[in-house]
Protein backbone atom coordinates (compact mmCIF):
# COMPACT_ATOMS: atom_id res chain seq x y z
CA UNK A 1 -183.33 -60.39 17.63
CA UNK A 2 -186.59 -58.83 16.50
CA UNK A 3 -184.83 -55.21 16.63
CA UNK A 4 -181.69 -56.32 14.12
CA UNK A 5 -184.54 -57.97 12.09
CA UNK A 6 -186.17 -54.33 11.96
CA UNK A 7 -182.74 -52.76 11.02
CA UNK A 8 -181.72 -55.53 8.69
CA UNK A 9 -185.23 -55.05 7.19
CA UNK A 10 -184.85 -51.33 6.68
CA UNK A 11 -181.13 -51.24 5.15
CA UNK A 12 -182.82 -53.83 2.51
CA UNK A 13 -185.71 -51.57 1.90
CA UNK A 14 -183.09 -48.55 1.52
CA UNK A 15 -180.29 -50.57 -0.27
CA UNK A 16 -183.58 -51.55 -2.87
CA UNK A 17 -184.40 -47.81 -2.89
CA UNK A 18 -180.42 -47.11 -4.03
CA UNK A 19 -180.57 -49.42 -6.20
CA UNK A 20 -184.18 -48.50 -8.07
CA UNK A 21 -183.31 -45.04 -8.10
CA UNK A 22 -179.51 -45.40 -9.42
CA UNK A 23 -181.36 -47.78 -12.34
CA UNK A 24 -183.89 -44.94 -13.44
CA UNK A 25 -181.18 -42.15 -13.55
CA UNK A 26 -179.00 -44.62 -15.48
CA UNK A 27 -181.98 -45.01 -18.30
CA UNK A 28 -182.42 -41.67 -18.41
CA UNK A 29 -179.04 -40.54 -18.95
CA UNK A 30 -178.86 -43.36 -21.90
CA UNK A 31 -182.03 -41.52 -23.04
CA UNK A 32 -180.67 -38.42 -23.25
CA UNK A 33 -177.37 -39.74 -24.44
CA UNK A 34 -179.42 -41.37 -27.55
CA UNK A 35 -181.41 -38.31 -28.21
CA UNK A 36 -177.91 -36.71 -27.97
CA UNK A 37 -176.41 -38.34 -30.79
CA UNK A 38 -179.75 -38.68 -33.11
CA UNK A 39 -179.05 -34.98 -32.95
CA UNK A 40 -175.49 -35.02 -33.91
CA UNK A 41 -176.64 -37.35 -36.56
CA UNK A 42 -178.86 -34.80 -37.59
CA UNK A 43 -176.35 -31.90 -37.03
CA UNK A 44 -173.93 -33.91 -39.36
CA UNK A 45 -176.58 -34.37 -42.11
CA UNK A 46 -177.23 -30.66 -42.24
CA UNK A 47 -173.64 -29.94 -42.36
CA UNK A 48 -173.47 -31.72 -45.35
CA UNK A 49 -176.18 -30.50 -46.98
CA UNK A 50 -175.08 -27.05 -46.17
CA UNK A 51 -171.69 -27.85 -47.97
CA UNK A 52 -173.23 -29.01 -50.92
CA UNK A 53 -175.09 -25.80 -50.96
CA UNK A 54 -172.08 -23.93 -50.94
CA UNK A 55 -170.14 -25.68 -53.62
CA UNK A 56 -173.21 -24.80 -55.51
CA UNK A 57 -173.21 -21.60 -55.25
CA UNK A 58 -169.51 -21.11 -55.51
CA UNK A 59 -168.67 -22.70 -58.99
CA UNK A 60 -167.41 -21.04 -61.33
CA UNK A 61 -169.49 -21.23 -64.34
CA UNK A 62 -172.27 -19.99 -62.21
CA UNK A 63 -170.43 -16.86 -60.88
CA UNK A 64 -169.44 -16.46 -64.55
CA UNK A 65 -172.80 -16.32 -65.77
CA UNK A 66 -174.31 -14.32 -62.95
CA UNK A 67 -171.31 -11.54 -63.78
CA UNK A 68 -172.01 -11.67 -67.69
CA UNK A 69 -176.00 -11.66 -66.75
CA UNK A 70 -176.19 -9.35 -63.73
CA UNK A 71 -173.17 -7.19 -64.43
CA UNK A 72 -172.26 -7.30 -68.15
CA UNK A 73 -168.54 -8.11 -67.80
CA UNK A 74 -166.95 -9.91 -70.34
CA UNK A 75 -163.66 -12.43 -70.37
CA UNK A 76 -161.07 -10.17 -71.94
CA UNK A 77 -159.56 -11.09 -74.89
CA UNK A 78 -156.18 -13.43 -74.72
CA UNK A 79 -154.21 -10.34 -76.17
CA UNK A 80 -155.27 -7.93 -73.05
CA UNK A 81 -154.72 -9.90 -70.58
CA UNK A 82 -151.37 -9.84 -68.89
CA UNK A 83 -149.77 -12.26 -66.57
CA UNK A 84 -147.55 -10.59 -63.42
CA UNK A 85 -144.67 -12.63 -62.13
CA UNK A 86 -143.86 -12.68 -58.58
């Protein structure tokens, strides 16, 4: 009786062990998982940001003013400019 005692005693103490260790890799994966997406957050922010950027930079009137500034080109006049058809 005393021996399946000792045996019951140490499958607890190694069942509690499971079960202790199984719970701390468990909050440390939803750690990581957090940090994971406060990054994608972060990521998607950027993105974003990075668009806006872009748009910027891309219109129109500015490209047209660096070109007249930068460059000296002109917009032709309406009577030299011809239109090609396909």
């Amino acid at each position: 009786m005393v021996k399946l005692n000792i045996i019951l005693f140490l499958v607890l103490i190694a069942a509690a062990l499971g079960v202790i260790t199984s719970q701390h890799k468990a909050r440390k994966l939803y750690i990581e998982l957090q940090q994971q997406e406060d990054s994608a957050k972060q990521y998607e922010i950027e993105w974003g940001q990075l668009q806006l950027e872009q748009s910027t930079w891309a219109m129109h009137s500015r490209i047209e003013q660096i070109a007249e500034r930068r460059l000296n080109m002109q917009v032709p006049d309406a009577a030299r400019i011809q239109v090609v058809t396909p």
